[in-house]
Protein backbone atom coordinates (compact mmCIF):
# COMPACT_ATOMS: atom_id res chain seq x y z
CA UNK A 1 92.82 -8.25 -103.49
CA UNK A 2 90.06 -6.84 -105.60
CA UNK A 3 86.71 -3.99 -105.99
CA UNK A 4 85.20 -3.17 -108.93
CA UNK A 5 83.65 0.26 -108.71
CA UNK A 6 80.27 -1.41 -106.93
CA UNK A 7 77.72 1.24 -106.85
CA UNK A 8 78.61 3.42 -110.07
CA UNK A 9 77.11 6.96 -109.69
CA UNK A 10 74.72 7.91 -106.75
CA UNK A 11 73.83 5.58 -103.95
CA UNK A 12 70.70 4.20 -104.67
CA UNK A 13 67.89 2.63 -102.17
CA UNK A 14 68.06 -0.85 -102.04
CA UNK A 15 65.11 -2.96 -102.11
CA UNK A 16 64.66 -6.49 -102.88
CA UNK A 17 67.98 -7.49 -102.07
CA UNK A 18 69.14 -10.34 -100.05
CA UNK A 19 72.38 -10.22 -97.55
CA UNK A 20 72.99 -13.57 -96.23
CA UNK A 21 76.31 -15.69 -95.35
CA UNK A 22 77.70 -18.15 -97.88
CA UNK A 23 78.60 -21.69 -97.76
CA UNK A 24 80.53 -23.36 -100.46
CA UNK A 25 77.33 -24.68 -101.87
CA UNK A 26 77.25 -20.71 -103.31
CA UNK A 27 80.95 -20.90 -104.69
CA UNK A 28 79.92 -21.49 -108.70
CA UNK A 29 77.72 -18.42 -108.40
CA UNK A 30 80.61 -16.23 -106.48
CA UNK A 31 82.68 -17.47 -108.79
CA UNK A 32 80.65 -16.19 -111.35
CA UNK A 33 80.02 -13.16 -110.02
CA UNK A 34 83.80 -12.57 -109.53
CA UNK A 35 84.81 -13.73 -113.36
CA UNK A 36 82.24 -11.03 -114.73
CA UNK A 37 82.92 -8.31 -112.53
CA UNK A 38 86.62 -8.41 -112.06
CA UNK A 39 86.80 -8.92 -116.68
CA UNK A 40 84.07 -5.68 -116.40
CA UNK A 41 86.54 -3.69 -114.82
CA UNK A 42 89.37 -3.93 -117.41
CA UNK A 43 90.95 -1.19 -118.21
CA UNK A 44 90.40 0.61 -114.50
CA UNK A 45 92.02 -2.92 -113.22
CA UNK A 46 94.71 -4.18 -115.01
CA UNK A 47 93.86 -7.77 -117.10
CA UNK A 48 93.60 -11.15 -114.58
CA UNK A 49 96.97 -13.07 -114.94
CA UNK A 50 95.21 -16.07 -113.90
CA UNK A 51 93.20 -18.35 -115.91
CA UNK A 52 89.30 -18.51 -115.19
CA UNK A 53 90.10 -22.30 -114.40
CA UNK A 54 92.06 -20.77 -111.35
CA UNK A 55 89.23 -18.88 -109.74
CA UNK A 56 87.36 -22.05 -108.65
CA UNK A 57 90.21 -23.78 -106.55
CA UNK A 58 91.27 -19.97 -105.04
CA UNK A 59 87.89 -18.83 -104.22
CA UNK A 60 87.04 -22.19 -102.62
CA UNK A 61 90.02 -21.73 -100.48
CA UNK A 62 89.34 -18.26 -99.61
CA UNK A 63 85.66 -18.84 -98.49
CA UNK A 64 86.81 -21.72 -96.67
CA UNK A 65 89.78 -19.44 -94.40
CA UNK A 66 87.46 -16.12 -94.63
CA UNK A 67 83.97 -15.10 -94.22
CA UNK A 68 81.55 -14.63 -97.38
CA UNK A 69 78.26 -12.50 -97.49
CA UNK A 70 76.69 -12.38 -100.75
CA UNK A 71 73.71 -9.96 -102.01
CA UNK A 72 70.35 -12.07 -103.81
CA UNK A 73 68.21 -10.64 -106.03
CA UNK A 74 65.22 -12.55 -107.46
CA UNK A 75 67.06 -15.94 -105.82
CA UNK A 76 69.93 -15.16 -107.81
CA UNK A 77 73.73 -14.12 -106.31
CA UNK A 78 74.63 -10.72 -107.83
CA UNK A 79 77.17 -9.54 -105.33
CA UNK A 80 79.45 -10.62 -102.77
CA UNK A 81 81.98 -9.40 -99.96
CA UNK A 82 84.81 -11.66 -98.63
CA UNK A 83 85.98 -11.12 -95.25
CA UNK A 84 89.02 -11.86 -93.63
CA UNK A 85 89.59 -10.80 -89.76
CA UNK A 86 90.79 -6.98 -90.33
CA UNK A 87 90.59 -7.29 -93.95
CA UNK A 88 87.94 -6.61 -96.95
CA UNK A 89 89.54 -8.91 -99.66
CA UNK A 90 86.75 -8.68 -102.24
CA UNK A 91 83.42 -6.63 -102.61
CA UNK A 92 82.23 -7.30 -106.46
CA UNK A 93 78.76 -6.87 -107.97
CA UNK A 94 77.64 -7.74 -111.39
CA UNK A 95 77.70 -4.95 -113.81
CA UNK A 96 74.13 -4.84 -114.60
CA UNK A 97 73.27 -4.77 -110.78
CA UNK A 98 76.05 -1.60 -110.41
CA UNK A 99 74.32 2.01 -109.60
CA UNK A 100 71.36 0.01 -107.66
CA UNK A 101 72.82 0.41 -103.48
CA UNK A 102 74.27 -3.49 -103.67
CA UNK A 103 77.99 -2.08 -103.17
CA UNK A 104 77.01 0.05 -100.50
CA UNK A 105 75.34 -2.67 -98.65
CA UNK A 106 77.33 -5.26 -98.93
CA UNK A 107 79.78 -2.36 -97.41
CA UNK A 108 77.85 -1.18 -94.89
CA UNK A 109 77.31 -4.78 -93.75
CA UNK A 110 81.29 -5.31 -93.39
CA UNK A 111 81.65 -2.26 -91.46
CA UNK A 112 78.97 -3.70 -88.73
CA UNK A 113 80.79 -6.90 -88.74
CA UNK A 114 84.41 -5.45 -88.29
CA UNK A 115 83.20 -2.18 -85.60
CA UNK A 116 87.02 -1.80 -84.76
CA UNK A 117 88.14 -1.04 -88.67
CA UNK A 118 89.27 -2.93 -91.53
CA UNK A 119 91.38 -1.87 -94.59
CA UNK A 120 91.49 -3.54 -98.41
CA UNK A 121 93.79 -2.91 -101.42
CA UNK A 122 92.23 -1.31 -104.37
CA UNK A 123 94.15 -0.28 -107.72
CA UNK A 124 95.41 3.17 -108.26
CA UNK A 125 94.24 2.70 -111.55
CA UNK A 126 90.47 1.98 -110.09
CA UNK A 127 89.47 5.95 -109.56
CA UNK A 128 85.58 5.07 -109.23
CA UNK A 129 86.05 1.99 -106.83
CA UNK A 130 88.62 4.72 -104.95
CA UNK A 131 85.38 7.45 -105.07
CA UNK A 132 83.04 4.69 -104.29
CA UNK A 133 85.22 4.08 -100.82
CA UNK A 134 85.85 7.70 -100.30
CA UNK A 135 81.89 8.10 -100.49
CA UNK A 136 81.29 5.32 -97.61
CA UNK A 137 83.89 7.54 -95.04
CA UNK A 138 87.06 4.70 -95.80
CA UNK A 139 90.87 6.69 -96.15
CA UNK A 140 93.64 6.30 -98.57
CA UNK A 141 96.55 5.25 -96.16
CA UNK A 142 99.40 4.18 -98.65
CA UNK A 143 100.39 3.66 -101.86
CA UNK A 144 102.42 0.85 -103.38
CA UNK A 145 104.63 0.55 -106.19
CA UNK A 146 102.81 -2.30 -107.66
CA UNK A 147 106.52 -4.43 -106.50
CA UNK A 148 103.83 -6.77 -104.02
CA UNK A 149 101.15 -7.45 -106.33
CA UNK A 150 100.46 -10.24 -109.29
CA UNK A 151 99.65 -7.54 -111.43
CA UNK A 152 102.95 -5.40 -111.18
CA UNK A 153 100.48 -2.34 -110.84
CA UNK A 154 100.76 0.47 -108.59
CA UNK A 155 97.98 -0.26 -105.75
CA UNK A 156 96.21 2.02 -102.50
CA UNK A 157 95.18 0.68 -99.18
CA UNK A 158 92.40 2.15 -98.40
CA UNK A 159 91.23 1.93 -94.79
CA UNK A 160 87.68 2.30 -92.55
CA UNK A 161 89.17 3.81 -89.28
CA UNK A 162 85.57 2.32 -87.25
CA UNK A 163 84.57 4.19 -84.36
CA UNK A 164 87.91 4.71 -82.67
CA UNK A 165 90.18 5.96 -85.27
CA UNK A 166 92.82 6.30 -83.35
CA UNK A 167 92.96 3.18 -81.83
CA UNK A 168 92.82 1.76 -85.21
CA UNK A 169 95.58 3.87 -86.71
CA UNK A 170 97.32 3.18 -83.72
CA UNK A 171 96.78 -0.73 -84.05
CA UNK A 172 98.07 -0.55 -87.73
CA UNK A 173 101.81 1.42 -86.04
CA UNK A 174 102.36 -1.33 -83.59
CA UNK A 175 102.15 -3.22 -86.61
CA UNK A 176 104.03 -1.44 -88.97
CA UNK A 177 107.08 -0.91 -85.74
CA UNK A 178 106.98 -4.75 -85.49
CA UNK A 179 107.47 -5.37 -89.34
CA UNK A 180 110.29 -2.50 -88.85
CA UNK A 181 111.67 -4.08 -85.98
CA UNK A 182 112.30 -7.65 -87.79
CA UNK A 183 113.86 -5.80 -91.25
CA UNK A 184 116.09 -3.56 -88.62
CA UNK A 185 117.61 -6.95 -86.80
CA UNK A 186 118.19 -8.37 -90.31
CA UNK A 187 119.83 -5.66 -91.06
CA UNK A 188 121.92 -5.06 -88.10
CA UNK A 189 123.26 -8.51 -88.26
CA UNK A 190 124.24 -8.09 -91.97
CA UNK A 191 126.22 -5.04 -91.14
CA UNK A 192 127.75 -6.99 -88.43
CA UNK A 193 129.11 -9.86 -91.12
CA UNK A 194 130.23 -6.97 -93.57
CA UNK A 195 133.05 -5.39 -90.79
CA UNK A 196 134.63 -8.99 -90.56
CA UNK A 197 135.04 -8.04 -95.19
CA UNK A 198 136.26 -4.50 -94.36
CA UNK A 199 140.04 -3.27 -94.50
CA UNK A 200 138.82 -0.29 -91.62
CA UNK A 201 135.76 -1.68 -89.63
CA UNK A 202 133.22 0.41 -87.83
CA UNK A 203 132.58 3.98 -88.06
CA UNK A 204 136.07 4.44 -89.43
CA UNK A 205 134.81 2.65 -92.50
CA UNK A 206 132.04 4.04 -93.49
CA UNK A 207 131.10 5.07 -96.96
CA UNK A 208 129.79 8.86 -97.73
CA UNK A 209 129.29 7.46 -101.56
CA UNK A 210 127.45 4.54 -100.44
CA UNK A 211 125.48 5.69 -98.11
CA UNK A 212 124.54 8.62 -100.45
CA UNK A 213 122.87 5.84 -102.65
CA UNK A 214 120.87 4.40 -99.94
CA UNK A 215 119.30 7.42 -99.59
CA UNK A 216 118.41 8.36 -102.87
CA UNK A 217 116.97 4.39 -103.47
CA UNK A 218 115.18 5.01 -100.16
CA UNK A 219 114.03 8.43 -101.31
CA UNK A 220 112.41 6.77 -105.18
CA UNK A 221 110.56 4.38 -102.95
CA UNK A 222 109.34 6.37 -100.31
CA UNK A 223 109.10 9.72 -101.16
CA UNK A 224 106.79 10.97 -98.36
CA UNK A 225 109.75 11.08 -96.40
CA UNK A 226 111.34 13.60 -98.62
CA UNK A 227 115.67 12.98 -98.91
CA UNK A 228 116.52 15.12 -95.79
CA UNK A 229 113.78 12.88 -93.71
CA UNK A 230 115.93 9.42 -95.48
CA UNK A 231 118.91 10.74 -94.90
CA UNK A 232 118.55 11.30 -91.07
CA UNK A 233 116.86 7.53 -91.11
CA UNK A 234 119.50 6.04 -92.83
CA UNK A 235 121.85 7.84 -90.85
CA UNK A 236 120.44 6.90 -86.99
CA UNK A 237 119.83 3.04 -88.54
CA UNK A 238 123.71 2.78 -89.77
CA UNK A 239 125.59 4.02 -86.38
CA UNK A 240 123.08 1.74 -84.64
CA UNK A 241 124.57 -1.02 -86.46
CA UNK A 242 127.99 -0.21 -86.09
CA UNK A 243 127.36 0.34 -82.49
CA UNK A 244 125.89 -2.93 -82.05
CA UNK A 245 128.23 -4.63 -84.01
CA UNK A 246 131.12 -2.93 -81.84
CA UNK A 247 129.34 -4.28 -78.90
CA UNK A 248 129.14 -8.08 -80.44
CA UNK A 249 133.05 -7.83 -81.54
């Protein structure tokens, strides 16, 4: 995960710039670019926790699994984008190349080579990468507690809809209900092993106290869904478990 602010202040025209695909014969000079961009960008990133030593070996293996554009200027790499099927892992430009359009085109080409919408993680901390995305048309779908990352910092994922947004939106659901569907099965089965524990099984058993505290963790971590919108969740996902662990005893 990873964008510096590329294009600081006003888009600019672009001229004399270079857009062609990488092959690992470019990695020392993405690498480079990466190193200097992504240090540039402390404190609106928080610090790398790897060592520069570790960017080589990653970067290699990213470019190898993903697809890599990077921007030339005078025959030198000054900007690249990585690619990875619905995903914009990296888009960094050298500092001293930043205000000049580079950003925007190495953006613009990603959005003709994924028509049907991609999305990327950028830090909440990053407020001119987030305006340089806003700019370009791309949405702030979620934020993160930071739990996921390296970093331990708070983190948006920031989406380009492409020219069905609803499709795409709707792509990302059937997603999000199969991830939900996996955690809900887990979950049912553990409830299932707990009434085998329990003095009074099944609805009988329940716990107002405990329960309570589900919702109010659920609540911290989500709190889009406000406690009354938790509280109905947790309360349809618990009798569904009980009911299906019923049915299994």
């Amino acid at each position: 995960m990873g964008s510096t602010d590329p294009d600081d202040g006003a888009d600019a025209e672009v001229t004399g710039v270079l857009l062609r695909q990488a092959g690992l014969d470019d990695l020392a000079a993405v690498v480079e670019v990466h190193l200097t961009a992504r240090k540039a960008a402390v404190p609106a990133m928080p610090p790398m926790v790897h060592p520069d030593s570790d960017a080589t070996p990653y970067l290699r293996g990213r470019m190898s699994a993903g697809e890599t554009w990077v921007a030339e200027v005078d025959g030198g790499v000054v900007g690249y984008a990585l690619v990875d099927k619905a995903w914009l892992d990296h888009l960094y430009v050298l500092p001293e190349h930043a205000g000049q359009g580079i950003g925007s085109a190495l953006l613009d080409l990603v959005k003709a080579l994924r028509p049907d919408g991609f999305a990327l993680w950028v830090f909440e901390s990053n407020d001119l990468a987030r305006r340089f995305y806003a700019r370009h048309g791309l949405v702030e779908l979620e934020t993160t507690d930071g739990s996921t990352n390296e970093e331990g910092a708070p983190d948006i994922r920031v989406a380009w809809e492409g020219a069905d947004p609803i499709a795409y939106l709707r792509r990302q659901v059937d997603e999000a209900d199969d991830e939900l569907a996996m955690v809900l099965a887990r979950r049912a089965a553990l409830t299932m092993r707990i009434q085998d524990h329990k003095d009074v099984p099944g609805h009988e058993g329940r716990d107002p106290d405990r329960e309570a505290e589900i919702v109010e963790r659920l609540a911290a971590k989500a709190p889009a869904l406000g406690v009354e919108g938790w509280r109905r969740v947790v309360e349809a996902v618990i009798t569904a478990g009980l009911d299906a662990a019923a049915r299994g005893r």
